[in-house]
C-alpha atoms as a PDB file:
ATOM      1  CA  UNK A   1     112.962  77.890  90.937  1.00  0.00           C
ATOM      2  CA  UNK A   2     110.869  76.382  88.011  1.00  0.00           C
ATOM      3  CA  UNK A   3     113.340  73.557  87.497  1.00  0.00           C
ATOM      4  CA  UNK A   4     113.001  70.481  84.561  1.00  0.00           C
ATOM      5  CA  UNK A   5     113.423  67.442  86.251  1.00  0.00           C
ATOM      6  CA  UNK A   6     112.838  65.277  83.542  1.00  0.00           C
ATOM      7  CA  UNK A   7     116.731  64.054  83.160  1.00  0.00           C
ATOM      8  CA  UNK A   8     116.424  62.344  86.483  1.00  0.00           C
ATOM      9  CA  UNK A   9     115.620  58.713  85.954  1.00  0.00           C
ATOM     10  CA  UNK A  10     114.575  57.666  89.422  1.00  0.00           C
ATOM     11  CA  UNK A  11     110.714  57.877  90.299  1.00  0.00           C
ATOM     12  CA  UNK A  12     111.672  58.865  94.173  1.00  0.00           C
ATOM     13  CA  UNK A  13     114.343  61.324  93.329  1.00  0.00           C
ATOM     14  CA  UNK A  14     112.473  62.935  91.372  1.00  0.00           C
ATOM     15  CA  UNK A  15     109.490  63.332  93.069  1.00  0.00           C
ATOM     16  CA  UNK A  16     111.450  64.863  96.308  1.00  0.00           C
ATOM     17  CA  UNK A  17     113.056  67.462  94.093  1.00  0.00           C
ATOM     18  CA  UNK A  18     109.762  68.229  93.240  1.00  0.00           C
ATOM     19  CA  UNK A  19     108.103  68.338  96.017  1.00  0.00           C
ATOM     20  CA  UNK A  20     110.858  70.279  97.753  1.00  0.00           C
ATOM     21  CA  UNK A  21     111.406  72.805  95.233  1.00  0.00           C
ATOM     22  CA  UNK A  22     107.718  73.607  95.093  1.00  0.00           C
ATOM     23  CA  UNK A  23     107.205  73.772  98.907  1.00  0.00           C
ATOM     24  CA  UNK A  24     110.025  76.446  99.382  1.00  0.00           C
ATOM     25  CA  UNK A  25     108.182  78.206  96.706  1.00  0.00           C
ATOM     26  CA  UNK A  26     105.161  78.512  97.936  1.00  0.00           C
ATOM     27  CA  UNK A  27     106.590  79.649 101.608  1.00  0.00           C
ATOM     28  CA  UNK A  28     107.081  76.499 103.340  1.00  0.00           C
ATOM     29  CA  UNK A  29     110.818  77.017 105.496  1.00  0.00           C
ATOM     30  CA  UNK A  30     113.307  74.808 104.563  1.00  0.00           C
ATOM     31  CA  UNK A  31     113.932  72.769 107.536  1.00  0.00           C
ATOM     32  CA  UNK A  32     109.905  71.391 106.783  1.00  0.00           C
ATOM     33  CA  UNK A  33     110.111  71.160 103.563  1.00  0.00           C
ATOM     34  CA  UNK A  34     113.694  68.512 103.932  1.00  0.00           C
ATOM     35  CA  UNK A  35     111.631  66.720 107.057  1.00  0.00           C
ATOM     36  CA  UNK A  36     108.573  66.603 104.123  1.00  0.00           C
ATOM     37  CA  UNK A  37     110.815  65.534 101.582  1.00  0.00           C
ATOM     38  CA  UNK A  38     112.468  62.822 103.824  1.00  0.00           C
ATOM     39  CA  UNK A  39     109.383  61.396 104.895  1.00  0.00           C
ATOM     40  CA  UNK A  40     108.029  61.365 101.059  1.00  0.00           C
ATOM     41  CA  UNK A  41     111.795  59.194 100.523  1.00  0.00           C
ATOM     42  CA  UNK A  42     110.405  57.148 103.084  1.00  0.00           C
ATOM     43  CA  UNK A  43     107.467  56.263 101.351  1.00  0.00           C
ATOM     44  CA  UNK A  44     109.100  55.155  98.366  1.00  0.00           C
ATOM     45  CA  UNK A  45     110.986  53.435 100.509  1.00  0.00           C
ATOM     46  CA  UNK A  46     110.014  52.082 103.568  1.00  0.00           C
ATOM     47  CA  UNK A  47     113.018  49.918 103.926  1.00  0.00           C
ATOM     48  CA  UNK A  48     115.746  53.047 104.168  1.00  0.00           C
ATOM     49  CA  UNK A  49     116.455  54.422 107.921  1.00  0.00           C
ATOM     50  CA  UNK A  50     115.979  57.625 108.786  1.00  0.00           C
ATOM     51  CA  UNK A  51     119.404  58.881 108.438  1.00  0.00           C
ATOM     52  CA  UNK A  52     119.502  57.342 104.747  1.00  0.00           C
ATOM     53  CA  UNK A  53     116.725  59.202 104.136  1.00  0.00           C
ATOM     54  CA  UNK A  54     117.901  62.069 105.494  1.00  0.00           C
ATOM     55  CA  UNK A  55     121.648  61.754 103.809  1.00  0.00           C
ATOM     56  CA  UNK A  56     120.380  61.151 100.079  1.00  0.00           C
ATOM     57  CA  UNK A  57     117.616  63.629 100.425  1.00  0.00           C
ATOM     58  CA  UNK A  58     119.939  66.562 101.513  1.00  0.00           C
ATOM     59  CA  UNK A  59     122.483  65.151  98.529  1.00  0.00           C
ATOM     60  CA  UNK A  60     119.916  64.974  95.916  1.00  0.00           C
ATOM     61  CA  UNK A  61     118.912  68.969  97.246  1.00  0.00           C
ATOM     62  CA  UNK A  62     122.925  70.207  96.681  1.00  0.00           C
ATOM     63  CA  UNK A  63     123.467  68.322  94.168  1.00  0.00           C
ATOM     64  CA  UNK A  64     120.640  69.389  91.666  1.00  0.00           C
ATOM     65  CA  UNK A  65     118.758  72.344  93.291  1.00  0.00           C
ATOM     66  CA  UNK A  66     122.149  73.938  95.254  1.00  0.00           C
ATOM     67  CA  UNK A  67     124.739  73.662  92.529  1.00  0.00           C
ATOM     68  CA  UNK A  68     122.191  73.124  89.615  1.00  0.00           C
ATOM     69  CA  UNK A  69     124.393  69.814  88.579  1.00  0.00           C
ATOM     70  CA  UNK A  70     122.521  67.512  85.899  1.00  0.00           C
ATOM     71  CA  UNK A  71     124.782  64.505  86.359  1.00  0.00           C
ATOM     72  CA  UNK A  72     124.392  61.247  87.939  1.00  0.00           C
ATOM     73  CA  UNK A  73     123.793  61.080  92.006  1.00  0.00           C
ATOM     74  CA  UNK A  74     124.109  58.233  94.581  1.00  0.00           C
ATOM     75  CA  UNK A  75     121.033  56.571  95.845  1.00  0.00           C
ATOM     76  CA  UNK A  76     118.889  53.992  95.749  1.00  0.00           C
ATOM     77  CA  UNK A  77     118.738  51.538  92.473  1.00  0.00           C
ATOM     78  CA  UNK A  78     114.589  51.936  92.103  1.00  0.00           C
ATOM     79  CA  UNK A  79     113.882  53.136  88.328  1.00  0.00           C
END
């Protein structure tokens, strides 16, 4: 699961990734590690509802950690 994140240009996307794929590595079960990840989205952005949160979090997951797919992603427009 030791993942390069580098090509990801937003701050927040990249630090859920992060934190998500090194949670399920050390043992954490997945349903805590998305409500850790969420709530880390949240902090980055405090303006986002839960279900945004919740939505881009479990996209960004699929999208780069599921189907290991380094293209772009929807979300928010932070750097």
């Amino acid at each position: 699961m030791g993942r390069d994140f580098s090509h990801i240009a937003r701050n927040c996307e990249r630090a859920v990734l992060t934190a998500y794929r090194d949670l399920r590595a050390h043992g954490t079960p997945d349903p805590h590690a998305f409500q850790a990840c969420t709530t880390l989205y949240r902090i980055h952005h405090p303006e986002a509802s839960l279900n945004e949160a919740r939505r881009l979090v479990a996209e960004w997951i699929d999208h780069h950690l599921v189907r290991q797919d380094r293209g772009p992603t929807p979300g928010c427009n932070c750097p």
